[in-house]
C-alpha atoms as a PDB file:
ATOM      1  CA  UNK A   1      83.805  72.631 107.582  1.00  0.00           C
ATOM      2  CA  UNK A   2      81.419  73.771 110.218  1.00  0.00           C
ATOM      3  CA  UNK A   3      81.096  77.417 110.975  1.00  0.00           C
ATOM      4  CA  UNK A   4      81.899  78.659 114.514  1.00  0.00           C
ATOM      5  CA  UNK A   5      78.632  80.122 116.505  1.00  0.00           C
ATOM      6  CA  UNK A   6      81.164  82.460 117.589  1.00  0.00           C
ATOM      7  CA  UNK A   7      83.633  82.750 115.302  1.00  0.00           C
ATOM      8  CA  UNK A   8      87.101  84.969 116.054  1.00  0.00           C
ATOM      9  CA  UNK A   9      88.409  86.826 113.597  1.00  0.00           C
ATOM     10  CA  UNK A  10      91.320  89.187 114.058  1.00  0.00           C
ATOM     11  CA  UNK A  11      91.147  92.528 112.490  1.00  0.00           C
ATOM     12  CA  UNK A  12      94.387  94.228 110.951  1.00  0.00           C
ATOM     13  CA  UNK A  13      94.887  97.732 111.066  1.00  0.00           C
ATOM     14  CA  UNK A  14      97.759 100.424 110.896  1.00  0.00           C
ATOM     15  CA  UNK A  15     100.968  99.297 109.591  1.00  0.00           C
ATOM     16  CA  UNK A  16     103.609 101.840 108.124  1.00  0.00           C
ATOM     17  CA  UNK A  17     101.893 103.343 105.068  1.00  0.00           C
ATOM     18  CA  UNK A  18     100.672 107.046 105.033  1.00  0.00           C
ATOM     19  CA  UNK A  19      97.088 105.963 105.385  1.00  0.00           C
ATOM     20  CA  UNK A  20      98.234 104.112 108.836  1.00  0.00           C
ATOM     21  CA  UNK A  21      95.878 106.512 110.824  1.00  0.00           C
ATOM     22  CA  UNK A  22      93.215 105.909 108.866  1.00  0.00           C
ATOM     23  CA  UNK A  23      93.317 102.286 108.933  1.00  0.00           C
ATOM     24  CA  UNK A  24      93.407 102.045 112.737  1.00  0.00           C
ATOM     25  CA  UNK A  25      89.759 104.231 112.525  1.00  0.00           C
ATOM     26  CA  UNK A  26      88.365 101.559 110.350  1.00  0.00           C
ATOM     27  CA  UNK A  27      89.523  98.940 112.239  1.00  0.00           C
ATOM     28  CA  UNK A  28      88.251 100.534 115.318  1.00  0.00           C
ATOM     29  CA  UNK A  29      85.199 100.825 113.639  1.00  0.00           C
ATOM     30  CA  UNK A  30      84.907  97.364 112.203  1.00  0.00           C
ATOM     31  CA  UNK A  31      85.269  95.828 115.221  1.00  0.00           C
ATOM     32  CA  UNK A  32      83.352  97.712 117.364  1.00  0.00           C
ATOM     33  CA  UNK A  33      80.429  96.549 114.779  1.00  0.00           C
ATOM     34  CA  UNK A  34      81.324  93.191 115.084  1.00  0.00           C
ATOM     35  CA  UNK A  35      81.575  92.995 118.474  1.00  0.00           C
ATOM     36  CA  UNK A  36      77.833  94.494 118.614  1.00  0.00           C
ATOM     37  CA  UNK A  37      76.754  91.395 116.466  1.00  0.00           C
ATOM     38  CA  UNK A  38      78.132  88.484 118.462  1.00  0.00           C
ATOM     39  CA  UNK A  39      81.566  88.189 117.019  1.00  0.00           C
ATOM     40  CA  UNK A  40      84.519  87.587 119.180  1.00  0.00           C
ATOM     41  CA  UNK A  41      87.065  90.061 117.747  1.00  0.00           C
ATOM     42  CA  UNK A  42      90.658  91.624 118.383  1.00  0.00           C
ATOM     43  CA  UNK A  43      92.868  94.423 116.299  1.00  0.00           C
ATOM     44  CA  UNK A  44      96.411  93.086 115.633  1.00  0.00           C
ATOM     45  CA  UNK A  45      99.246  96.197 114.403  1.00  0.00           C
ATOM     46  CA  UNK A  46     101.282  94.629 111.725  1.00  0.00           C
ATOM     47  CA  UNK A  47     104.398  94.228 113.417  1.00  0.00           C
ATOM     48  CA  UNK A  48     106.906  91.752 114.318  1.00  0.00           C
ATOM     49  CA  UNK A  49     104.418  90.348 116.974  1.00  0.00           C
ATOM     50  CA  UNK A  50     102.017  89.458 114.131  1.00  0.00           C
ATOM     51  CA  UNK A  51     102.960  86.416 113.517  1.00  0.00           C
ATOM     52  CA  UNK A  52     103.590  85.048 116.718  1.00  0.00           C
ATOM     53  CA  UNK A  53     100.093  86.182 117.077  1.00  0.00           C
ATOM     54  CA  UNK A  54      98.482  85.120 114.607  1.00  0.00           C
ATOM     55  CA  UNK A  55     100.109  81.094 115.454  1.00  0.00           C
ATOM     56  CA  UNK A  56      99.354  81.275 119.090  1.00  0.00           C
ATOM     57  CA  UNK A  57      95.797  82.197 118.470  1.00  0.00           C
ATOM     58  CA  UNK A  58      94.879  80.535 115.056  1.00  0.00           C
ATOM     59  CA  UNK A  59      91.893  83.053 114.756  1.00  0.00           C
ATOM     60  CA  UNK A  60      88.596  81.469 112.072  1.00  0.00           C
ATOM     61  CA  UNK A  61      89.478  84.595 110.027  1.00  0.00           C
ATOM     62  CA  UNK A  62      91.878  87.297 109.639  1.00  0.00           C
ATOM     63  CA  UNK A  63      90.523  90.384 108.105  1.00  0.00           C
ATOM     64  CA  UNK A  64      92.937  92.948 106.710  1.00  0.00           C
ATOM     65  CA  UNK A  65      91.957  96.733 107.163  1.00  0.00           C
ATOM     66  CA  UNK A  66      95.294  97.931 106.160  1.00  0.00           C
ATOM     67  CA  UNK A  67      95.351 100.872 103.768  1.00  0.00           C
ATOM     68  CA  UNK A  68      98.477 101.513 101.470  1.00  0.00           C
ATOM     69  CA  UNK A  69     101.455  99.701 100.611  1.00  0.00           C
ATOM     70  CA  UNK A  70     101.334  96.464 102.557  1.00  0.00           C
ATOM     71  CA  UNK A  71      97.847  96.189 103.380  1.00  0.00           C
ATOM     72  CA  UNK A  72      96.845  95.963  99.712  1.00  0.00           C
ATOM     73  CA  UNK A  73      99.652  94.507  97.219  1.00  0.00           C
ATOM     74  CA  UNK A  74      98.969  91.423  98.662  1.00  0.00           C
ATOM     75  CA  UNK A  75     102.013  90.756 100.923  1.00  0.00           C
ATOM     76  CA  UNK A  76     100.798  90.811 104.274  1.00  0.00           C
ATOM     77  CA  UNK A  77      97.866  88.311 102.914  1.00  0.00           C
ATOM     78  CA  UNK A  78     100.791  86.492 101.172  1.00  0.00           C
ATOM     79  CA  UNK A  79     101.799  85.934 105.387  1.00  0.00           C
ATOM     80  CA  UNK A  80      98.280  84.951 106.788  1.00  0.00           C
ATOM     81  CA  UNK A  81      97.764  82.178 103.931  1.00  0.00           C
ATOM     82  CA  UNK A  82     101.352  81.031 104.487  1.00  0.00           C
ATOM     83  CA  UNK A  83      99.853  80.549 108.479  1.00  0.00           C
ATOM     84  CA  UNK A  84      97.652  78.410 107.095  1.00  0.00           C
ATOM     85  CA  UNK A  85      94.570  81.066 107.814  1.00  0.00           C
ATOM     86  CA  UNK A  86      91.884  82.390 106.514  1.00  0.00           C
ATOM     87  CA  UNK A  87      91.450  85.344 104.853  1.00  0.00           C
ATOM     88  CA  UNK A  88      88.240  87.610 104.499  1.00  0.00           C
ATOM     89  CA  UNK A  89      88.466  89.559 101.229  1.00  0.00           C
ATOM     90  CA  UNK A  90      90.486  89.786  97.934  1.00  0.00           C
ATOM     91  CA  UNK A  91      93.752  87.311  98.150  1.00  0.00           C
ATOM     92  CA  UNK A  92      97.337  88.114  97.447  1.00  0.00           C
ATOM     93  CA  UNK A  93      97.379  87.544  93.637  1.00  0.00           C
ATOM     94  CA  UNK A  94      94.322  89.619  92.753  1.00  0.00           C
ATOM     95  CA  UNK A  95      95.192  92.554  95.509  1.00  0.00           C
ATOM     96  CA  UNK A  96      98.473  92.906  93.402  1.00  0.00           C
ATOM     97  CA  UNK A  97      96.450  93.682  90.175  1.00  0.00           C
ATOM     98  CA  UNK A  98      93.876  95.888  91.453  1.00  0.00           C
ATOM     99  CA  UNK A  99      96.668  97.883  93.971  1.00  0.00           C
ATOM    100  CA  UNK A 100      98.375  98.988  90.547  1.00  0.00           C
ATOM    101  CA  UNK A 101      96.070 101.025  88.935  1.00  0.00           C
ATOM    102  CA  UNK A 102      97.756 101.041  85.026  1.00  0.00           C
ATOM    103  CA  UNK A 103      97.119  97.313  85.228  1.00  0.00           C
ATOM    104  CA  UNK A 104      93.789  97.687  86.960  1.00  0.00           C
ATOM    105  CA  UNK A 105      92.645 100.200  84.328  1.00  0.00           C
ATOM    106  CA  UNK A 106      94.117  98.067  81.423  1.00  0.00           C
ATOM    107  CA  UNK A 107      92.211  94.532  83.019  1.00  0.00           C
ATOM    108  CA  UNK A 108      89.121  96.902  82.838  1.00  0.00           C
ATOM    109  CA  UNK A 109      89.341  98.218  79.395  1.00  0.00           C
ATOM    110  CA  UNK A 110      89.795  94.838  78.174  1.00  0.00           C
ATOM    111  CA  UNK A 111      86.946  93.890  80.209  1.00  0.00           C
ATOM    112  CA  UNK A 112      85.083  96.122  77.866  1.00  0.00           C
ATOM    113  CA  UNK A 113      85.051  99.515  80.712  1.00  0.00           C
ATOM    114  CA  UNK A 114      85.497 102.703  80.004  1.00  0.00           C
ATOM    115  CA  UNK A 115      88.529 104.030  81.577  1.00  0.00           C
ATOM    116  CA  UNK A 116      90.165 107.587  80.998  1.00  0.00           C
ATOM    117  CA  UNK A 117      93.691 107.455  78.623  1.00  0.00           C
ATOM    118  CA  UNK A 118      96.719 107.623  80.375  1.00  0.00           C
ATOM    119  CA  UNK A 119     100.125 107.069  80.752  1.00  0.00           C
ATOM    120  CA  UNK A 120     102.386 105.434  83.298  1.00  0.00           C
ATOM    121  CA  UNK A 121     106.145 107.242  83.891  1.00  0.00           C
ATOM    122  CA  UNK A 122     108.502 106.003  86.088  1.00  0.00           C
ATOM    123  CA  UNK A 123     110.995 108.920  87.755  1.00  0.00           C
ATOM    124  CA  UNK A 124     114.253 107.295  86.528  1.00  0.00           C
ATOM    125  CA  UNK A 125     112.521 107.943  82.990  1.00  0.00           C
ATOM    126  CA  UNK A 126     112.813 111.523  83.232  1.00  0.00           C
ATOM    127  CA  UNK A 127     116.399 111.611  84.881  1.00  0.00           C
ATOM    128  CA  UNK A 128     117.320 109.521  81.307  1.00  0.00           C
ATOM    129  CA  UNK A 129     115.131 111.606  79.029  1.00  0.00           C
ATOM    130  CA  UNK A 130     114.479 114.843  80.332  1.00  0.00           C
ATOM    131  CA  UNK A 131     111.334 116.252  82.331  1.00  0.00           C
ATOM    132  CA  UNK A 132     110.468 119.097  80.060  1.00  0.00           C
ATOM    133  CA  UNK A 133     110.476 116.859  76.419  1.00  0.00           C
ATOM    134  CA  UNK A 134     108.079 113.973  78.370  1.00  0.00           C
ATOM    135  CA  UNK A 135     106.123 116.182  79.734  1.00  0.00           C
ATOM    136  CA  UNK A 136     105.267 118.561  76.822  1.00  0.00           C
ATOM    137  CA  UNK A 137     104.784 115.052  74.795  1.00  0.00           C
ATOM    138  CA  UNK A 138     102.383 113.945  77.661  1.00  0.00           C
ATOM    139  CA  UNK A 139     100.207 117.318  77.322  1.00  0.00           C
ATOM    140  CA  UNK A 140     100.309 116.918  73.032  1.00  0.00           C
ATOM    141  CA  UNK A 141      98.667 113.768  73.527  1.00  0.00           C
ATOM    142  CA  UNK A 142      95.979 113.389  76.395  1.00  0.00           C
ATOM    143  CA  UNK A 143      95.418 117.599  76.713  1.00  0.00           C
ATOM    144  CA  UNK A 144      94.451 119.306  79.597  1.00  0.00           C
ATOM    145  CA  UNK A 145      93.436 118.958  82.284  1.00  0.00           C
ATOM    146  CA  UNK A 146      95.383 116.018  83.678  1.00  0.00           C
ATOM    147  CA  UNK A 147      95.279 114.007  86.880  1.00  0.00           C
ATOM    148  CA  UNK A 148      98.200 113.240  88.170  1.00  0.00           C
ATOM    149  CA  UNK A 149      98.410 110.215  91.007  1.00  0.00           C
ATOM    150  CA  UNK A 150     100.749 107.590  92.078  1.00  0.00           C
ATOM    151  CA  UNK A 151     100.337 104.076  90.326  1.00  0.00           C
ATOM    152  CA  UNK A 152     100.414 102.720  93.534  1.00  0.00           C
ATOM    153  CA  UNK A 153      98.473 103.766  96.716  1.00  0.00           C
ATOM    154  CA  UNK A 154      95.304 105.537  98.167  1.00  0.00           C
ATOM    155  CA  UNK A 155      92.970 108.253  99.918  1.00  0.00           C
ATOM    156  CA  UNK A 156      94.320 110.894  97.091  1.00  0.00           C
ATOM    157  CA  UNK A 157      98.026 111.038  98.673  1.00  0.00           C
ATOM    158  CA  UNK A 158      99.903 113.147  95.794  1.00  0.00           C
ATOM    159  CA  UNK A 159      96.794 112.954  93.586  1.00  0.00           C
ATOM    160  CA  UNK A 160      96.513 116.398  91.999  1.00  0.00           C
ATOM    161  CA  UNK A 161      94.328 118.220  89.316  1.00  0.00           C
ATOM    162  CA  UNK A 162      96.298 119.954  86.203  1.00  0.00           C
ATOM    163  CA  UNK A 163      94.854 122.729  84.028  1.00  0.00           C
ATOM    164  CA  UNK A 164      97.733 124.133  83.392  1.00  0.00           C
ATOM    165  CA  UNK A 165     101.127 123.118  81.631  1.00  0.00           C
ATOM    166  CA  UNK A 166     103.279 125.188  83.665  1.00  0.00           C
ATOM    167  CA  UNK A 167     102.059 123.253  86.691  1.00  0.00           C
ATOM    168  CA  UNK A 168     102.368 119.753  85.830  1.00  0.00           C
ATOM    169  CA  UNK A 169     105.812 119.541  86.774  1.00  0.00           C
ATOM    170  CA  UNK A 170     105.272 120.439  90.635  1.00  0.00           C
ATOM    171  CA  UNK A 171     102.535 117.992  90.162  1.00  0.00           C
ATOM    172  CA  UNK A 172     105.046 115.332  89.278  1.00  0.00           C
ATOM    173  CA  UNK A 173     107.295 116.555  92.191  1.00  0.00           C
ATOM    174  CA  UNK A 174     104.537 115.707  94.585  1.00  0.00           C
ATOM    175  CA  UNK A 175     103.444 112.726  93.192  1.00  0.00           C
ATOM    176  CA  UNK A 176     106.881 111.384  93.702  1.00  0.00           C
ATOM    177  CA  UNK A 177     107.124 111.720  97.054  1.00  0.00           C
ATOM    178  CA  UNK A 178     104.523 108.870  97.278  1.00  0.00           C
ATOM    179  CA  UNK A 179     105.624 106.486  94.741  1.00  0.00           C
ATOM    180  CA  UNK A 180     108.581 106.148  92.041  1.00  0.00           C
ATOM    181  CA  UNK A 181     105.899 106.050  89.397  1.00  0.00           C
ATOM    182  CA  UNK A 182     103.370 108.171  87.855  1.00  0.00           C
ATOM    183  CA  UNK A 183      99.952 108.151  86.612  1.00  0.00           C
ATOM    184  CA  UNK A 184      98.648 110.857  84.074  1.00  0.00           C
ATOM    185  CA  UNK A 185      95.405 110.517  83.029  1.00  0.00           C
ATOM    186  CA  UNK A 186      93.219 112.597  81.252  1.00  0.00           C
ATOM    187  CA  UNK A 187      90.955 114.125  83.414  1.00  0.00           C
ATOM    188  CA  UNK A 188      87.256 113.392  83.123  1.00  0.00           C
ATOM    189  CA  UNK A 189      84.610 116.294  84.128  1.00  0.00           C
ATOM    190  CA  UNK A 190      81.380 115.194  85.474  1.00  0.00           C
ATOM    191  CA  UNK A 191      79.409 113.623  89.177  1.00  0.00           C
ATOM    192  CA  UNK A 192      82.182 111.979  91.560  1.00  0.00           C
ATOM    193  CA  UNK A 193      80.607 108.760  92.415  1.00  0.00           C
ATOM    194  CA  UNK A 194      82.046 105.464  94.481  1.00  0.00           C
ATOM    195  CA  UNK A 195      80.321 101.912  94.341  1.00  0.00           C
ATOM    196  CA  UNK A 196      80.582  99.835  96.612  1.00  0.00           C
ATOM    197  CA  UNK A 197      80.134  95.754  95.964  1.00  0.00           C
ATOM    198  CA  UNK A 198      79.600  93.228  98.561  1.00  0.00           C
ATOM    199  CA  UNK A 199      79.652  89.462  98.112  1.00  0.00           C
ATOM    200  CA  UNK A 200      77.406  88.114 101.814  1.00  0.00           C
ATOM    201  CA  UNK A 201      77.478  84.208  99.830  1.00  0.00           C
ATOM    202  CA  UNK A 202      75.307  84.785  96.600  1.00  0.00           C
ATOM    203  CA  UNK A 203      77.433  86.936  94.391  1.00  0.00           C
ATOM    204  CA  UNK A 204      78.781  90.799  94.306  1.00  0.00           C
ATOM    205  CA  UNK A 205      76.116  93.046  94.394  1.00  0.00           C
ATOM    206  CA  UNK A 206      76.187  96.629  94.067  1.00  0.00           C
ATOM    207  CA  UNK A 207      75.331  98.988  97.077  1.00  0.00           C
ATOM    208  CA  UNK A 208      73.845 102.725  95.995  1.00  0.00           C
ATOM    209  CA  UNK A 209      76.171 104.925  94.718  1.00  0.00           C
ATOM    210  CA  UNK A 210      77.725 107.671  96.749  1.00  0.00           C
ATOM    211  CA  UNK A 211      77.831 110.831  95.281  1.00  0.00           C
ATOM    212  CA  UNK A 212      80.527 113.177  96.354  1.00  0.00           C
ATOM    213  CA  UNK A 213      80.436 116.830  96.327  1.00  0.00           C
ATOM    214  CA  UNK A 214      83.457 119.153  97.552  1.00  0.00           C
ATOM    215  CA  UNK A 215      84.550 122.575  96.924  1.00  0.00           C
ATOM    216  CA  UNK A 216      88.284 122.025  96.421  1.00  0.00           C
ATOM    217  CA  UNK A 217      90.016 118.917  95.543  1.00  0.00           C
ATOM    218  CA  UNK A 218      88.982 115.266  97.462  1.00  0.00           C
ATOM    219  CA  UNK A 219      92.073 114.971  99.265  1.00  0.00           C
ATOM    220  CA  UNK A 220      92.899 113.414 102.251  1.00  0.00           C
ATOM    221  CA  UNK A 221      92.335 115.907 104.393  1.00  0.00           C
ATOM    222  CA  UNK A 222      88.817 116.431 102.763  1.00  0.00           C
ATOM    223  CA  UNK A 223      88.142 112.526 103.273  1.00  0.00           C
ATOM    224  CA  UNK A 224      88.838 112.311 106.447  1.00  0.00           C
ATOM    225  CA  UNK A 225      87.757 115.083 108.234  1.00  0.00           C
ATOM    226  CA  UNK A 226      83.976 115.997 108.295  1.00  0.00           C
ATOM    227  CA  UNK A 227      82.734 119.130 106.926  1.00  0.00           C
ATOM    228  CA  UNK A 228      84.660 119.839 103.573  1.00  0.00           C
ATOM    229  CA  UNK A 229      82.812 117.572 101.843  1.00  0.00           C
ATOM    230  CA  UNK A 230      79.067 116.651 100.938  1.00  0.00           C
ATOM    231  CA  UNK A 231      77.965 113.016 100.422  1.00  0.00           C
ATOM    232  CA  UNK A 232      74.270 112.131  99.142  1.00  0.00           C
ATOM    233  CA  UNK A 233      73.540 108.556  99.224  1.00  0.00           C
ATOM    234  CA  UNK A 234      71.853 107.755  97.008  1.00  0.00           C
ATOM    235  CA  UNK A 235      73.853 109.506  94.166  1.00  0.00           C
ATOM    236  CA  UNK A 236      71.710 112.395  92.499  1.00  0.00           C
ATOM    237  CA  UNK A 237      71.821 109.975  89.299  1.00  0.00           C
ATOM    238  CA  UNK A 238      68.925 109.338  86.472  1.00  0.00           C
ATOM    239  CA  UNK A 239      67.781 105.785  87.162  1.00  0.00           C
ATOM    240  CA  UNK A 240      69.635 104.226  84.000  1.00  0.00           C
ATOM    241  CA  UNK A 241      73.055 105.937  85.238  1.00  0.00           C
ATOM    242  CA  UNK A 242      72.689 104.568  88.535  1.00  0.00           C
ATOM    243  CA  UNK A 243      72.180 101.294  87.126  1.00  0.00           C
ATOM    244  CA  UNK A 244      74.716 101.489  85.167  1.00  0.00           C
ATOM    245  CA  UNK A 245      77.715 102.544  87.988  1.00  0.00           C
ATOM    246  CA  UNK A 246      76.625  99.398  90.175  1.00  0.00           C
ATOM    247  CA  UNK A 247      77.064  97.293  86.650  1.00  0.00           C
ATOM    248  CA  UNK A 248      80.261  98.905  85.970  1.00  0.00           C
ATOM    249  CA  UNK A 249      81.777  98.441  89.173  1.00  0.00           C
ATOM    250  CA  UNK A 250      80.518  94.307  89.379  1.00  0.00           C
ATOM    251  CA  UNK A 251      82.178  94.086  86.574  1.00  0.00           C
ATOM    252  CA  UNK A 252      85.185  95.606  87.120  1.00  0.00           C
ATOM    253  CA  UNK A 253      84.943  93.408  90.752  1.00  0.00           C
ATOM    254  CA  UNK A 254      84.759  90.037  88.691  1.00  0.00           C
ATOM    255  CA  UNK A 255      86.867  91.220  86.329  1.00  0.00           C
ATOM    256  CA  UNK A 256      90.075  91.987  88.701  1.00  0.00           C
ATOM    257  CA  UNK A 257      88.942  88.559  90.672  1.00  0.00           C
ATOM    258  CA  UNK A 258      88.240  90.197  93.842  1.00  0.00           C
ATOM    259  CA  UNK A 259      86.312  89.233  96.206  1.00  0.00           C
ATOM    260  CA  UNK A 260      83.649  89.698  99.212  1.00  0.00           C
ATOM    261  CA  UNK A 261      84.281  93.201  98.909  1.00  0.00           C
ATOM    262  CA  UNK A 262      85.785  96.460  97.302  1.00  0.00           C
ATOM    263  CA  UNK A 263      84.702 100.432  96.047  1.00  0.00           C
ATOM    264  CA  UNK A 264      84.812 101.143  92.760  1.00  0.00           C
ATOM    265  CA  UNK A 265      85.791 105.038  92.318  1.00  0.00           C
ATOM    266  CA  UNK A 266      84.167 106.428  88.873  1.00  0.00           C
ATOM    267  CA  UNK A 267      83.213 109.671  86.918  1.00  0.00           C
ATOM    268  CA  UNK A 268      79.802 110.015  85.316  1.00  0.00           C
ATOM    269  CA  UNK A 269      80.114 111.880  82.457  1.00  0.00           C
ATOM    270  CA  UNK A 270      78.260 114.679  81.141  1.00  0.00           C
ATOM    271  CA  UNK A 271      77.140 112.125  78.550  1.00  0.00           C
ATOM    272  CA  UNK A 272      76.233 109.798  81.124  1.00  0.00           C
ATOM    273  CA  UNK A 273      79.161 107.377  80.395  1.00  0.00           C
ATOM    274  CA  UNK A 274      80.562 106.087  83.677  1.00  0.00           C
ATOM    275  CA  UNK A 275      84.807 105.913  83.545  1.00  0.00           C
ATOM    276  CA  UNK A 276      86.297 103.517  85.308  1.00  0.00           C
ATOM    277  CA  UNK A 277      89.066 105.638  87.851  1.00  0.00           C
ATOM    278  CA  UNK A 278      90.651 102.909  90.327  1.00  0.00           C
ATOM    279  CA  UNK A 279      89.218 100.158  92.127  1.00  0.00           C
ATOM    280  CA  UNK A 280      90.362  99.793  96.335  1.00  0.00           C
ATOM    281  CA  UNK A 281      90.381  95.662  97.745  1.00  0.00           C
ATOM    282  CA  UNK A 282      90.456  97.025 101.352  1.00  0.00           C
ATOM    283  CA  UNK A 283      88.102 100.007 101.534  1.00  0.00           C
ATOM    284  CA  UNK A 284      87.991 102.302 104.393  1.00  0.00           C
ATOM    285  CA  UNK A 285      85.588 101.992 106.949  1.00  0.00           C
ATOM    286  CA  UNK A 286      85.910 104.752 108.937  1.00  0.00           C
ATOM    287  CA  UNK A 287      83.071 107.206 110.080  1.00  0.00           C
ATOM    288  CA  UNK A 288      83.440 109.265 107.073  1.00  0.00           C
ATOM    289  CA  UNK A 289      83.866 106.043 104.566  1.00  0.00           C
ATOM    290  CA  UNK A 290      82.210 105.440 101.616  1.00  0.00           C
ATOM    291  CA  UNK A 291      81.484 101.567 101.774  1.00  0.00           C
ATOM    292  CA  UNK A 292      79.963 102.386 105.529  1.00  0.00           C
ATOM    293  CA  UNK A 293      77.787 105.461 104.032  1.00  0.00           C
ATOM    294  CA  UNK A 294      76.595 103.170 100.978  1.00  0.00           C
ATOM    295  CA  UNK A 295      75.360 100.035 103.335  1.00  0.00           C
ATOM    296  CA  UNK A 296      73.399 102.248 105.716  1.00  0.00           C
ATOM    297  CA  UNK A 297      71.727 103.693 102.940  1.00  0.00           C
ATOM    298  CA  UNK A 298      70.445 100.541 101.754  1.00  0.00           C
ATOM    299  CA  UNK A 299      69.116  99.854 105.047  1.00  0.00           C
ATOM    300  CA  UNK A 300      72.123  97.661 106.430  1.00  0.00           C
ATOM    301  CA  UNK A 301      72.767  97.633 109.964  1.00  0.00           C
ATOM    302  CA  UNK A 302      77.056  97.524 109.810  1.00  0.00           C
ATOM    303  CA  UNK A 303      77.411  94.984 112.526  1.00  0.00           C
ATOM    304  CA  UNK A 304      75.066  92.486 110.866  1.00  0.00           C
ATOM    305  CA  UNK A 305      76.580  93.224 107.084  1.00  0.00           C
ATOM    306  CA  UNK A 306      79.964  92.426 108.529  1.00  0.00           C
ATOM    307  CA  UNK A 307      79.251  89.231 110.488  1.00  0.00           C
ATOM    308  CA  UNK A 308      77.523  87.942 106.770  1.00  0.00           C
ATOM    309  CA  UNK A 309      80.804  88.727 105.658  1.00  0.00           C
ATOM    310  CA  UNK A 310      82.794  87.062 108.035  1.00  0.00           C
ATOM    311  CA  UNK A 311      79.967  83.738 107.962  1.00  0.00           C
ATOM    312  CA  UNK A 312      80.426  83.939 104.039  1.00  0.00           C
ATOM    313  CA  UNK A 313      84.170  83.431 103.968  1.00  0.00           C
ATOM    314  CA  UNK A 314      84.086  80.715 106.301  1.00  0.00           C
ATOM    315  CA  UNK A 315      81.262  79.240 104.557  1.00  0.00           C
END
């Protein structure tokens, strides 16, 4: 197949998740930067005029910048490869591995990772068994502190931080609210990082580390609004650990059978081993994003990164 000198891709953003504002700033922003390069480009809501859409304009590519639910368990790119298109990024199979993390951590650790212990608790679990006997079980086994998150979902919506026991059951409360099933991990104390990977036609390839740096928990309100938190790209890592992160999270990208694209969240231990934490097949691209921060410091120019990405899925 011969690649369009313009090709048209149609960007996806917003949806119905919680991260729906968030996704319509990274597709803003990924299309602006395409549009810079010399792609022809619109932003489609997912709605029910998608797919009406998407068959009256048979686009070269559809690129998916949905965040949460939807966007990332793989239904939505279920629809666009039943349309007979094109997709740029991770397909429907793999997305649905890597959007639950207990399966994503357990492909990893087979993989040979490092990836904290946990356990995964569903709500009905403690309607049947009682919170207060699971829960003191959960703190007998993995200690404190905990992280509580939702297996399912992103940008640290109902992720919370527990040192102590008498405050892991609100943490369960608010977890809920996001998903029907829980996360508990031990938590792992050392330098936030996130790795990027991109795949532009000769394999994944790491870009630097960004190191992240926040008084206060990395929540959403923290990742999205500038000021609360302090990036350094390139992480403030020995050369040998920063080796090591890119490593981990190409493997973990091979590994899960993703593709073109993702950010790898880890913890670098005070012993300088680097724990796997989740893995994210549509990574935000907004001005505050980590994939965005991580290409410009390795000297990428956005709108000509993307376009490679878009020629490379074609190709």
């Amino acid at each position: 197949m011969s690649v369009p000198r313009s090709p048209r891709v149609v960007v996806l953003a917003g949806g119905l998740s919680h991260e729906r504002d968030v996704s319509l700033r990274s597709g803003r922003r990924v299309a602006e930067a395409l549009r810079s390069a010399g792609v022809e480009v619109s932003v489609h809501d997912v709605d029910a005029d998608l797919v009406p859409a998407l068959s009256d304009l048979r686009p070269d590519l559809v690129w998916p910048l949905l965040h949460g639910a939807s966007g990332e368990d793989g239904s939505v790119r279920d629809v666009v490869q039943l349309l007979g298109l094109r997709l740029l990024g991770t397909g429907p199979r793999a997305s649905r591995v890597a959007w639950s993390k207990p399966i994503a951590k357990t492909v990893v650790a087979r993989a040979g990772l490092s990836t904290p212990e946990f356990v995964t608790l569903p709500q009905s679990l403690f309607r049947e068994l009682g919170a207060g006997r699971v829960l003191d079980a959960v703190v007998a086994r993995l200690g404190l502190p905990l992280v509580v998150k939702p297996s399912r979902g992103g940008s640290a919506l109902g992720v919370n931080l527990v040192t102590a026991a008498d405050d892991l059951p609100r943490a369960m409360v608010d977890c809920f609210a996001y998903s029907d099933t829980a996360l508990i991990e031990r938590a792992v104390t050392g330098t936030e990082v996130a790795v990027s990977v991109v795949d532009t036609g000769d394999g994944p390839v790491a870009l630097p580390a960004v190191e992240i740096v926040t008084e206060g928990p990395y929540d959403y309100d923290a990742r999205y609004n500038p000021g609360r938190v302090e990036y350094f790209t390139p992480a403030r890592l020995s050369a040998d650990a920063a080796s090591a992160v890119g490593e981990v999270a190409v493997a973990a990208h091979r590994a899960l059978g993703l593709e073109r694209l993702s950010r790898t969240d880890l913890i670098v231990g005070d012993d300088g081993t680097p724990w796997f934490l989740e893995v994210n097949v549509a990574p935000g691209m907004t001005e505050t994003s980590l994939l965005p921060q991580a290409a410009e410091g390795a000297g990428h120019n956005l709108g000509d990164l993307y376009r490679s990405l878009v020629l490379a899925s074609l190709a």
